[in-house]
Protein backbone atom coordinates (compact mmCIF):
# COMPACT_ATOMS: atom_id res chain seq x y z
CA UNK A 1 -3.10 -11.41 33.36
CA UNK A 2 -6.30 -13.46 32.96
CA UNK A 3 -8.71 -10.58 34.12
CA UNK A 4 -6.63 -7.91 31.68
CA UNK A 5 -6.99 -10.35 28.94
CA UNK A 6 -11.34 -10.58 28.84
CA UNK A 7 -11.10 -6.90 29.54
CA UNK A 8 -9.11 -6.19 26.42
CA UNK A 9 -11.35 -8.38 24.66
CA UNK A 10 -14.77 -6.96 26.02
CA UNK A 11 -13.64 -3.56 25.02
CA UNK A 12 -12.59 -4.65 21.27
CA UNK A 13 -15.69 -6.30 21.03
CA UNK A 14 -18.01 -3.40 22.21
CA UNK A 15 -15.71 -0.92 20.16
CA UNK A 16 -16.51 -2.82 17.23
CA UNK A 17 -20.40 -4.10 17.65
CA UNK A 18 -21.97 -0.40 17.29
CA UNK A 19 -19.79 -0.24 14.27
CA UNK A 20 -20.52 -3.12 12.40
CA UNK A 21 -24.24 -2.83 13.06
CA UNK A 22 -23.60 0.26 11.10
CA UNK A 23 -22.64 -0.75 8.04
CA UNK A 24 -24.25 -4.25 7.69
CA UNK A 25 -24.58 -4.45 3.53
CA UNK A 26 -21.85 -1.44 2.51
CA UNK A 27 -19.06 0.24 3.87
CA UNK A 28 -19.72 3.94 2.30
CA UNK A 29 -20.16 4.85 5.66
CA UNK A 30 -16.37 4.40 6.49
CA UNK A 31 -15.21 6.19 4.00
CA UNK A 32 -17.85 8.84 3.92
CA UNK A 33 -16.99 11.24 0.56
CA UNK A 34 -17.42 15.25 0.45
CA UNK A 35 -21.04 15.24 -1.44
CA UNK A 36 -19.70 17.70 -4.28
CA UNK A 37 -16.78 15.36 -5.52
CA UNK A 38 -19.53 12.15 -5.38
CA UNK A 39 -19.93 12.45 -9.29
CA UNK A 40 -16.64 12.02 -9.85
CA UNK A 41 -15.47 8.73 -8.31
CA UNK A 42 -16.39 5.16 -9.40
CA UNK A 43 -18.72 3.54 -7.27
CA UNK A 44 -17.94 0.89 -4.23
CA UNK A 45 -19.14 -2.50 -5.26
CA UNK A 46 -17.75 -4.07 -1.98
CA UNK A 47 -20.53 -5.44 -0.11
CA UNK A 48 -20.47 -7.01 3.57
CA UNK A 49 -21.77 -9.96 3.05
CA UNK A 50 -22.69 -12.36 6.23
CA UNK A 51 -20.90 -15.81 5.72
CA UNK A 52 -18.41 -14.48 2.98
CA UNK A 53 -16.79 -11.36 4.94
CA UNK A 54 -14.76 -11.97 8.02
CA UNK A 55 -16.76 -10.50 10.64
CA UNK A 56 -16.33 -9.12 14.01
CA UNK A 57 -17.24 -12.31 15.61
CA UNK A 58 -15.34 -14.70 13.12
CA UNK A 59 -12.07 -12.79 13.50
CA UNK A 60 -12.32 -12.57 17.39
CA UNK A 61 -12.84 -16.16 17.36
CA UNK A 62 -9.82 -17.10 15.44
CA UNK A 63 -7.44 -16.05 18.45
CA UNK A 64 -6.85 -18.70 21.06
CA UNK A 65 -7.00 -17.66 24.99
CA UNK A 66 -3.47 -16.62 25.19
CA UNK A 67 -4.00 -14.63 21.65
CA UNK A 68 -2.58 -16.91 18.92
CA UNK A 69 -4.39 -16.46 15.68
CA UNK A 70 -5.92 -19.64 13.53
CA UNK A 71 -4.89 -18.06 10.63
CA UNK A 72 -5.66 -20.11 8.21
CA UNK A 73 -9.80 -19.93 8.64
CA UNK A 74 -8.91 -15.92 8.27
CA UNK A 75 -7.34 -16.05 5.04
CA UNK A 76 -10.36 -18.60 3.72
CA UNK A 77 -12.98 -15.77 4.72
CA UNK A 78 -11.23 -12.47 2.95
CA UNK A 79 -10.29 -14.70 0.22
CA UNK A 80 -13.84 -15.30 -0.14
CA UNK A 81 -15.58 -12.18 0.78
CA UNK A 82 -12.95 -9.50 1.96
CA UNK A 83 -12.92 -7.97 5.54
CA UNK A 84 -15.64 -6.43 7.20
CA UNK A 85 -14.41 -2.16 7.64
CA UNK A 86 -14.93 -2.08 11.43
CA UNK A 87 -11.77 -4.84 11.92
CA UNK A 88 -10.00 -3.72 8.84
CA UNK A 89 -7.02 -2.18 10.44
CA UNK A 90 -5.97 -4.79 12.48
CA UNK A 91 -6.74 -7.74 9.66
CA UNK A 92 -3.98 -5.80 7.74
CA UNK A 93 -1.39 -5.90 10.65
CA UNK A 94 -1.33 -9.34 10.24
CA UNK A 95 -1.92 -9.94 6.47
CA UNK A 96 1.15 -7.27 6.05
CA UNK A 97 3.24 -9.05 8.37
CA UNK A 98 3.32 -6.53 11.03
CA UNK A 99 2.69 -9.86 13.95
CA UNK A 100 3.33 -13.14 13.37
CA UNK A 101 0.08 -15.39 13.53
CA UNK A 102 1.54 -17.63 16.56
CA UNK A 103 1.93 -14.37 18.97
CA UNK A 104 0.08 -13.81 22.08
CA UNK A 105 -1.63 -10.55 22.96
CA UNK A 106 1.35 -9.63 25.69
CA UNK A 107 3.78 -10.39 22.76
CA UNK A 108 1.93 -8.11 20.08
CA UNK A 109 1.36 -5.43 23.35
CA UNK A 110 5.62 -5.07 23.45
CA UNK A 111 5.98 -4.60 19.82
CA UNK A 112 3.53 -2.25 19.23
CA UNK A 113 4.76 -0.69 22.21
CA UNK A 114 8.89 -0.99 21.33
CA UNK A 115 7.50 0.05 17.66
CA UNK A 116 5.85 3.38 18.62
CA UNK A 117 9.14 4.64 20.57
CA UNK A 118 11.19 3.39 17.77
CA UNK A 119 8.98 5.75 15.65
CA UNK A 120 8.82 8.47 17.60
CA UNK A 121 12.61 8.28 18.06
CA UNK A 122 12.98 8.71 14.24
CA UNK A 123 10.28 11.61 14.08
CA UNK A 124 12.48 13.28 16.55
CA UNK A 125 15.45 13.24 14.15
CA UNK A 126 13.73 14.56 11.37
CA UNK A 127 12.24 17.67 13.69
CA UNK A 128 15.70 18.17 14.62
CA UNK A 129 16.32 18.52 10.91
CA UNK A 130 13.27 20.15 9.51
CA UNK A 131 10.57 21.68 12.31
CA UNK A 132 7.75 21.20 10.42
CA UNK A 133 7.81 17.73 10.57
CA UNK A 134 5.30 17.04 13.69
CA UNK A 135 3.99 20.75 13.68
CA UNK A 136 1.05 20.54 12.00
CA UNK A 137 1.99 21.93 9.03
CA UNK A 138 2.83 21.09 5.10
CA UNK A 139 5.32 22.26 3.01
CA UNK A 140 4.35 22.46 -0.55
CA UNK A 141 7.71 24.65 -2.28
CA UNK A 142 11.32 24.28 -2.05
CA UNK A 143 12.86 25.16 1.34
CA UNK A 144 16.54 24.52 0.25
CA UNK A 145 18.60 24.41 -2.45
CA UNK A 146 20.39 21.80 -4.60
CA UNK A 147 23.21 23.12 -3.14
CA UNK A 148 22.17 23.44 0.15
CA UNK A 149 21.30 26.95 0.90
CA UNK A 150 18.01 27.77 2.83
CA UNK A 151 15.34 29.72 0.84
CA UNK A 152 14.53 32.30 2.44
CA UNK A 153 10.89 33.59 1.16
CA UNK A 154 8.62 31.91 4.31
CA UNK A 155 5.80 32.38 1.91
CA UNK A 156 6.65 29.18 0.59
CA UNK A 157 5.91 27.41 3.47
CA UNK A 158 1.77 26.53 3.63
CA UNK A 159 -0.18 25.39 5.86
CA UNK A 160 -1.99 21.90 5.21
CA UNK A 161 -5.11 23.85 3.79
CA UNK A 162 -7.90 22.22 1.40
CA UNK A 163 -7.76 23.87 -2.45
CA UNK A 164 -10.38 25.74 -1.90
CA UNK A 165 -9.18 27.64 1.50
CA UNK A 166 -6.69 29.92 1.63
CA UNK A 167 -3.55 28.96 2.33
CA UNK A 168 -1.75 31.18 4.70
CA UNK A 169 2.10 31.50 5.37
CA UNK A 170 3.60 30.76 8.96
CA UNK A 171 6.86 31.09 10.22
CA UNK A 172 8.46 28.79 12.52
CA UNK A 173 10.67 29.12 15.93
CA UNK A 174 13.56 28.80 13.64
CA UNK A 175 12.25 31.59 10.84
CA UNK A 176 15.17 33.55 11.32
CA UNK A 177 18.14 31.16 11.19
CA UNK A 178 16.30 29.91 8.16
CA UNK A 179 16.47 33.07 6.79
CA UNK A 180 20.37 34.05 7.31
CA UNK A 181 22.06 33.83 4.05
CA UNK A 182 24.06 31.25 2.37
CA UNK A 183 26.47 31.30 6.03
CA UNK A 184 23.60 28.38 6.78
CA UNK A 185 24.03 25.85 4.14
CA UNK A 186 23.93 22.19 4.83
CA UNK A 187 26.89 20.11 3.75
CA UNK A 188 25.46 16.96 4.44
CA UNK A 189 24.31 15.21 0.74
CA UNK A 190 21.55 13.02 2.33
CA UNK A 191 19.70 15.55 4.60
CA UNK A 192 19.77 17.86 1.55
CA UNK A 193 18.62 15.55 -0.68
CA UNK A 194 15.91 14.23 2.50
CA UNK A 195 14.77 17.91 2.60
CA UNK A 196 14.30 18.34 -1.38
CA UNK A 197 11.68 15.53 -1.23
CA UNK A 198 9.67 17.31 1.19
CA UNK A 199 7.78 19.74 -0.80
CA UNK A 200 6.90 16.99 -3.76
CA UNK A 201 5.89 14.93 -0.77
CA UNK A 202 3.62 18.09 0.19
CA UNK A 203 2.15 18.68 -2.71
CA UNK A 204 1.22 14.91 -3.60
CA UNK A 205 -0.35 15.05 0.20
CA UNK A 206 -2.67 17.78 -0.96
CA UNK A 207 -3.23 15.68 -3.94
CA UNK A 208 -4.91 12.60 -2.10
CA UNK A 209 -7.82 11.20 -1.37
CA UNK A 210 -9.93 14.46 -1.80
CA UNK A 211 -13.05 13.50 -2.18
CA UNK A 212 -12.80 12.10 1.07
CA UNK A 213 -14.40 13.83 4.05
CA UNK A 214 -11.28 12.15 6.17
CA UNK A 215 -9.06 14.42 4.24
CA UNK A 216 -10.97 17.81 5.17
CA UNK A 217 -9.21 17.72 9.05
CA UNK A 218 -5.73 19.21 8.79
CA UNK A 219 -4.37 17.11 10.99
CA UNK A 220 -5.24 14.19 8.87
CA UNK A 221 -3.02 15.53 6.02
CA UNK A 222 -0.55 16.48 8.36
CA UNK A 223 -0.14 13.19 9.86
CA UNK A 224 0.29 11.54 6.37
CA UNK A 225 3.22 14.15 5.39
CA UNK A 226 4.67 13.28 8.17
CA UNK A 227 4.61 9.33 7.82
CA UNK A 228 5.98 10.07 4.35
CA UNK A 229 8.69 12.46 5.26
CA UNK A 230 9.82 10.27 7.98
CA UNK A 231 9.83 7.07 5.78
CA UNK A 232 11.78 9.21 3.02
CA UNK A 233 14.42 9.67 5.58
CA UNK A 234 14.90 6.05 6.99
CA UNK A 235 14.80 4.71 3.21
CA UNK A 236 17.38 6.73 1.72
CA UNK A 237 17.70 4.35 -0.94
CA UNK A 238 14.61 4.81 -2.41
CA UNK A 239 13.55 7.77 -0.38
CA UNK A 240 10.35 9.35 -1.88
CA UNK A 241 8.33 8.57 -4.95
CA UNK A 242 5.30 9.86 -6.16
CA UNK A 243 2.50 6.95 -6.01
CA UNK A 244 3.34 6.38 -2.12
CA UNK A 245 0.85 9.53 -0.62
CA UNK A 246 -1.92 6.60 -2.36
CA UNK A 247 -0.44 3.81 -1.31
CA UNK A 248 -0.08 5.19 2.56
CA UNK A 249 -3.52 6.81 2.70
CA UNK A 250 -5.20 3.92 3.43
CA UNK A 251 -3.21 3.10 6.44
CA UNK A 252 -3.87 6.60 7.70
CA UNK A 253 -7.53 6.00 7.44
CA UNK A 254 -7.61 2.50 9.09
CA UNK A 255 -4.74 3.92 11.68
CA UNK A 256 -5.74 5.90 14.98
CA UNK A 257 -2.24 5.72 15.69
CA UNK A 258 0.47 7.39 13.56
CA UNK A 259 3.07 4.62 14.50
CA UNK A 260 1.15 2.14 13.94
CA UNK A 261 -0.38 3.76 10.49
CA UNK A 262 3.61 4.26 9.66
CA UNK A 263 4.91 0.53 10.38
CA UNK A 264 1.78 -0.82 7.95
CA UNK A 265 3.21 1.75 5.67
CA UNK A 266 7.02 -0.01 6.13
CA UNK A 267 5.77 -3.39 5.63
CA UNK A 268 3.50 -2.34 2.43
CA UNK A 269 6.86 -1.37 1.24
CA UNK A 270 8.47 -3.75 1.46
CA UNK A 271 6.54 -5.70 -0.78
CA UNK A 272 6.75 -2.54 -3.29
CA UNK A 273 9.62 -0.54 -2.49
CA UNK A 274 11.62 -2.36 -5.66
CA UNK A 275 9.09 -0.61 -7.92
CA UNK A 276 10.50 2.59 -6.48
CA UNK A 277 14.12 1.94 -6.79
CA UNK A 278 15.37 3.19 -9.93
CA UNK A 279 19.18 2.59 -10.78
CA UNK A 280 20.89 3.97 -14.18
CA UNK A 281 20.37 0.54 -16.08
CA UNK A 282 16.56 0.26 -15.10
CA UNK A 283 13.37 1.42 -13.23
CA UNK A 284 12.32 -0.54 -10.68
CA UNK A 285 8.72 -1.79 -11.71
CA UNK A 286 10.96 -2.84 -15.13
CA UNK A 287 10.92 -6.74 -13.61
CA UNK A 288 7.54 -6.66 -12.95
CA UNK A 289 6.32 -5.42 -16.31
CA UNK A 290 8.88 -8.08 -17.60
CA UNK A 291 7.09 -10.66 -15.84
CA UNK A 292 3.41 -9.16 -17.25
CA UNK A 293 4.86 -9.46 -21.05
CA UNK A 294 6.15 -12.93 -21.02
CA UNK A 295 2.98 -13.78 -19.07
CA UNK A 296 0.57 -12.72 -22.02
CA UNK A 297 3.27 -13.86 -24.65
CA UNK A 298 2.59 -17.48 -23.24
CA UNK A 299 -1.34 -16.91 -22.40
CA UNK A 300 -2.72 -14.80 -25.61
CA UNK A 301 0.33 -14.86 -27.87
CA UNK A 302 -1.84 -12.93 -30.63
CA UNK A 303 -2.38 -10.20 -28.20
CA UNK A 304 1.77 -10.08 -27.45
CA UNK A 305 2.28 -9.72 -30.96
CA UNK A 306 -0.38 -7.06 -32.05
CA UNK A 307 1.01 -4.73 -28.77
CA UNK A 308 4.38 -4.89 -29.43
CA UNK A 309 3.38 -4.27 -33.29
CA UNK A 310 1.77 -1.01 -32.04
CA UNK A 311 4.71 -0.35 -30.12
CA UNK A 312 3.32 -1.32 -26.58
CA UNK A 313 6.15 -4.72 -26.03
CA UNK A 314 7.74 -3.06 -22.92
CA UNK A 315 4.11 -3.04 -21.21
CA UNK A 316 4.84 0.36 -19.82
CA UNK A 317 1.29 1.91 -20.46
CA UNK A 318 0.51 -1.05 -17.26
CA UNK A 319 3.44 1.04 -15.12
CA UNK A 320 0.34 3.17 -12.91
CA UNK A 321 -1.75 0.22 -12.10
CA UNK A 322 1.54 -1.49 -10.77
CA UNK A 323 2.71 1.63 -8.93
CA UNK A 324 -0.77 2.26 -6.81
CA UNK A 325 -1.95 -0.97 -7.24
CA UNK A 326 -4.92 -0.09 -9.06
CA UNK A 327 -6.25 2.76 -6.68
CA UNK A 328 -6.96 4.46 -9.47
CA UNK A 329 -9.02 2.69 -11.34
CA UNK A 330 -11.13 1.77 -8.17
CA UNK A 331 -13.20 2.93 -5.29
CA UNK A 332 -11.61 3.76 -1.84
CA UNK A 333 -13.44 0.98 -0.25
CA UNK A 334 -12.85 -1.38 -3.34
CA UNK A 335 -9.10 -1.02 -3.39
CA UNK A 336 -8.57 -1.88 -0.33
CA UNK A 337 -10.89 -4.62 -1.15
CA UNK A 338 -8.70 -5.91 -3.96
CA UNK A 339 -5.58 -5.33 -1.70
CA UNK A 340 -6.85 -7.81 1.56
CA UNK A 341 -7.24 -10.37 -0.92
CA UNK A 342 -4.49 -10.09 -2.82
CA UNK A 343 -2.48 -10.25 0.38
CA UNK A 344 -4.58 -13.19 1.41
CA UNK A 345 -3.75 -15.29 -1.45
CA UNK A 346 0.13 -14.24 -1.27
CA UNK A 347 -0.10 -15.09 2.50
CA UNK A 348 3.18 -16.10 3.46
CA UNK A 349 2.89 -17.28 7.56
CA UNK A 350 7.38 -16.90 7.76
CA UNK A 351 7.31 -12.69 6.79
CA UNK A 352 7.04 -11.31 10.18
CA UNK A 353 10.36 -13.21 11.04
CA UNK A 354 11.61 -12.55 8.02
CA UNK A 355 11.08 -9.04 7.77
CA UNK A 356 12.23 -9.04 11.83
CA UNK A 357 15.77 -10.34 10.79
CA UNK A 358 16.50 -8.00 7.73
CA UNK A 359 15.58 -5.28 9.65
CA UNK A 360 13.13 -2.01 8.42
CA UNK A 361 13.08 -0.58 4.73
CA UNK A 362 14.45 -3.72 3.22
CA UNK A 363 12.60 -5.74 0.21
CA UNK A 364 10.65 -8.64 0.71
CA UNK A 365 12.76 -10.89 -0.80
CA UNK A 366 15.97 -9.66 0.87
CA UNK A 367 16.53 -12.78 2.78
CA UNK A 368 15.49 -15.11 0.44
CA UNK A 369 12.72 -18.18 0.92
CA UNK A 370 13.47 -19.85 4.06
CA UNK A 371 12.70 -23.81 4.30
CA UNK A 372 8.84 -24.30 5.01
CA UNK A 373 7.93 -26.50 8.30
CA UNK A 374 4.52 -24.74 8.39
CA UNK A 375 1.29 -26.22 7.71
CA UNK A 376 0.02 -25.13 4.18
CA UNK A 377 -3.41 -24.49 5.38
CA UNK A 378 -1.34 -21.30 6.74
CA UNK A 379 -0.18 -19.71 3.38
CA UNK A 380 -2.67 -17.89 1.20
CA UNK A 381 -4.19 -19.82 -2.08
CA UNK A 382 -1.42 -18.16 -4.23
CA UNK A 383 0.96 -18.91 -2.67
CA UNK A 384 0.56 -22.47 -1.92
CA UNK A 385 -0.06 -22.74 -5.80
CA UNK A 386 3.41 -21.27 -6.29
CA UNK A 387 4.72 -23.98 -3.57
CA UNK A 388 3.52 -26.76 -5.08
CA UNK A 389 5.42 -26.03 -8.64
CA UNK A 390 8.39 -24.59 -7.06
CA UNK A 391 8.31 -21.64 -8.78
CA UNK A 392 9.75 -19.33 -5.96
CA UNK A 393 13.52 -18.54 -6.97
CA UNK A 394 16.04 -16.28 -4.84
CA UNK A 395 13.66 -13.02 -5.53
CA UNK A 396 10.39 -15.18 -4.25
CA UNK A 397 7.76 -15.56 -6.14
CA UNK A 398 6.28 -12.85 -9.26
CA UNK A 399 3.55 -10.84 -7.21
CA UNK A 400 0.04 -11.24 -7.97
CA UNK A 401 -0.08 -7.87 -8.81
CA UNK A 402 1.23 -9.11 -12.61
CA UNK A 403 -1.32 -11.85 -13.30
CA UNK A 404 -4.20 -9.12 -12.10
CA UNK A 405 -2.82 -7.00 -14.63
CA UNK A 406 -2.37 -9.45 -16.86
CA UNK A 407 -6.18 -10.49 -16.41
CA UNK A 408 -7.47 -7.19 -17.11
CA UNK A 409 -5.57 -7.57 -20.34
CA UNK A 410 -6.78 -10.72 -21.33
CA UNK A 411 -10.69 -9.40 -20.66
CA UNK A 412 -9.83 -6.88 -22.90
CA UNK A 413 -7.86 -8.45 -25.21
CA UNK A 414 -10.92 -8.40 -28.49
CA UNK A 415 -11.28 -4.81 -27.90
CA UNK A 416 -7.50 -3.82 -27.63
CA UNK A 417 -7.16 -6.24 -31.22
CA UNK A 418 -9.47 -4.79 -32.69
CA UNK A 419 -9.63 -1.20 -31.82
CA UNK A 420 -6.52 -0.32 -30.56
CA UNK A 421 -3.94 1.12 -33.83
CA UNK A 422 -1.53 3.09 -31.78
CA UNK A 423 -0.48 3.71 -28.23
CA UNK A 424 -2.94 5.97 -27.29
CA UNK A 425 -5.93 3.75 -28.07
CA UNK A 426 -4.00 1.07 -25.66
CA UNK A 427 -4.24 4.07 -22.72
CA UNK A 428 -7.69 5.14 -23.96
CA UNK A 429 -9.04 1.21 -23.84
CA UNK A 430 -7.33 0.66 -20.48
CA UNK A 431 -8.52 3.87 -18.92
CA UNK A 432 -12.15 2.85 -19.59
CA UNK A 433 -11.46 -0.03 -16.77
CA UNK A 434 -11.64 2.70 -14.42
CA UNK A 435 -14.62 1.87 -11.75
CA UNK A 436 -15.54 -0.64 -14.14
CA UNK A 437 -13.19 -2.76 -12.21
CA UNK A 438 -14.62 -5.64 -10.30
CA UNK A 439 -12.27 -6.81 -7.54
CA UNK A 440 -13.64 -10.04 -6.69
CA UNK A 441 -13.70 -11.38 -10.28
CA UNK A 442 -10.14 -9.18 -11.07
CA UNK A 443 -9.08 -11.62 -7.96
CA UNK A 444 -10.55 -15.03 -9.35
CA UNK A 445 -9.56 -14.17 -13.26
CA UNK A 446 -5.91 -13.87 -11.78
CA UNK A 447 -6.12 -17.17 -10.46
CA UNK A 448 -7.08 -19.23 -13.14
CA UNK A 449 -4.38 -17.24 -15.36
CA UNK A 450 -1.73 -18.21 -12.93
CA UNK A 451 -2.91 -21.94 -12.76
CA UNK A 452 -2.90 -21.94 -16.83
CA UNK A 453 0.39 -20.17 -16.88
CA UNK A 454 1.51 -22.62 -14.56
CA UNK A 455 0.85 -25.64 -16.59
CA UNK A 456 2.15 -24.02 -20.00
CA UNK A 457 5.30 -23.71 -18.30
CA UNK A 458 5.62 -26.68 -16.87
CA UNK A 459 4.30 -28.46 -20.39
CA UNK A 460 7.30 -26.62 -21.35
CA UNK A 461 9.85 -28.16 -19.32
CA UNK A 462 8.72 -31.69 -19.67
């Protein structure tokens, strides 16, 4: 056990030196981008910087001999600096709750390992249901009906091809059962409804991350179609929505491993997933965007009044910054930036075995708060904020994600009073934020707005 355990650790550590030697000060060359589609993308203001960023070395020496993590010096570092790109995907197993900090190496070995089979049992059902899924291939128009009934026409199905290549149309082994008339429909209301997501899903594929050189291997695209369409079917509440190609990406990227990429995904979502669900009364990022208007009605009560005067009180024009968590008005490399340390500061050391018991494609919150007998120094800065003024209730605490928003808000707030007279000047205003974003200081202005909004309220009740 002993002589497996350096080896593992000598070969992480090799892996990783070459590639944190190269990219010492920036991490563009992680997330290279096609040279013709530079122009169009904000630029990365993330910067490695030595004594701020959670290195290679710092992280490996956070885990004890058996493989425990010290978590707490790990969330001080990417709350400070962010993670260095070279360790990035296995930071964010643990910041998403994917291992709990107190595991050893053999433990994490089994999960990952029970995890993978669990996944590949589940990619297995959708194959049964739908070849394409593992082949390779994208579908990007309607193979079924509402109703059921195959469409015929294989033109529809493409392969996973780049806008500017030709797309060409395959058939599969099962072309010509797909093809028999109506004598085929499906009876069964949540595999046709499973199999009317998987075009959108498709076409939002081909939709992300382009200017990304990642993107430009098929079997990149491929593998994040079929993450999607296999998370669409084991989340038949909430199924697919468009926002979750950009919010998966990232894993992909991070990933080797498809399983692994896909259980990041799961836990990601269940953070988000109530954003997604939409019931007749309300859409799901309705609470959230709640939360955001009674937040600025407290903090910059002038500002309340002039955007619900202009029509703006329901906050919706904030709806795509909640739903992608701002990767569109950032970078690659700076959104997932912003993300590690938002996740830091919401550090919560109980959501692995929390999100164990309730079992996969559940919320967050599902469980409730359980009663804390962990050190602080283990939750993120957030977090322990929320803590001390007992301010998490039965759905946990409001998400960081508000008071971000809300921060971006209040640095605009003179130029939204004084040149915004409809709607479309709130959008307009907003939309100039793009790559002007600055995640660190996004991160810091939400922090002091929460310990402001804090007080006020408690002021409030005394």
């Amino acid at each position: 056990g002993e002589r497996r355990r350096k080896g593992r650790e000598g070969r992480m550590l090799r892996r990783h030196k070459g590639r944190e030697s190269a990219a010492s000060s920036s991490d563009s060359t992680f997330y290279q981008l096609r040279p013709e589609c530079a122009h169009n993308v904000p630029d990365t203001k993330f910067k490695i910087k030595i004594g701020k960023t959670l290195s290679v070395r710092k992280w490996h020496a956070a885990f004890t001999h058996h493989g425990s993590l010290h978590i707490a010096s790990v969330l001080n570092r990417i709350q400070s600096g962010g993670v260095h790109p070279a360790i990035r995907g296995e930071v964010w197993e643990f910041l998403l709750g994917c291992f709990d900090p107190e595991s050893t190496f053999d433990d994490r070995d089994h999960i990952r390992q029970a995890r993978r089979i669990q996944y590949a049992r589940w990619k297995e059902q959708c194959k049964h249901m739908d070849p394409h899924v593992g082949s390779g291939k994208i579908i990007t128009a309607p193979i079924i009906t509402e109703d059921g009934v195959p469409i015929k026409d294989p033109l529809v199905l493409l392969e996973a091809a780049t806008p500017d290549q030709q797309a060409s149309p395959i058939t599969t082994k099962n072309g010509d059962e797909a093809n028999q008339s109506s004598a085929n429909r499906l009876t069964d209301k949540q595999t046709i409804e499973w199999k009317l997501t998987l075009h959108q899903i498709g076409l939002d594929v081909l939709r992300t991350d382009r200017s990304m050189v990642f993107y430009e291997k098929k079997e990149n695209l491929s593998k994040l179609w079929d993450i999607l369409a296999v998370y669409a079917w084991i989340d038949k509440e909430v199924g697919y929505c468009q926002g979750m190609s950009d919010l998966c990406s990232p894993m992909i990227v991070l990933l080797n491993d498809e399983a692994d990429a896909f259980w990041c995904f799961e836990r990601l979502m269940r953070r988000l997933r109530g954003n997604f669900r939409c019931t007749q009364q309300s859409v799901g990022v309705e609470n959230q965007l709640q939360h955001l208007a009674s937040i600025i009605q407290v903090l910059d009560p002038k500002l309340h009044d002039h955007l619900e005067t202009l029509g703006g009180g329901d906050y919706l024009f904030a709806f795509r910054m909640f739903m992608v968590l701002f990767r569109r008005e950032l970078s690659f490399g700076d959104s997932l930036y912003l993300w590690e340390m938002m996740w830091a500061l919401e550090y919560d050391p109980d959501m692995f075995s929390t999100y164990e018991e309730s079992g996969p494609a559940t919320d967050r919150s599902a469980q409730g708060y359980k009663p804390r007998v962990k050190s602080t120094r283990q939750f993120g800065k957030y977090e322990r904020a929320n803590m001390k003024s007992a301010t998490n209730g039965v759905d946990g605490p409001v998400p960081i994600s508000v008071f971000l928003v809300a921060s971006v808000l209040k640095e605009n707030s003179q130029k939204l009073l004084q040149e915004a007279r409809g709607l479309d000047d709130i959008i307009r205003i907003l939309n100039n934020v793009n790559g002007n974003l600055d995640a660190k200081k996004a991160c810091a202005g939400a922090l002091k707005l929460h310990a402001k909004y804090l007080r006020k309220m408690q002021g409030k009740k005394a």
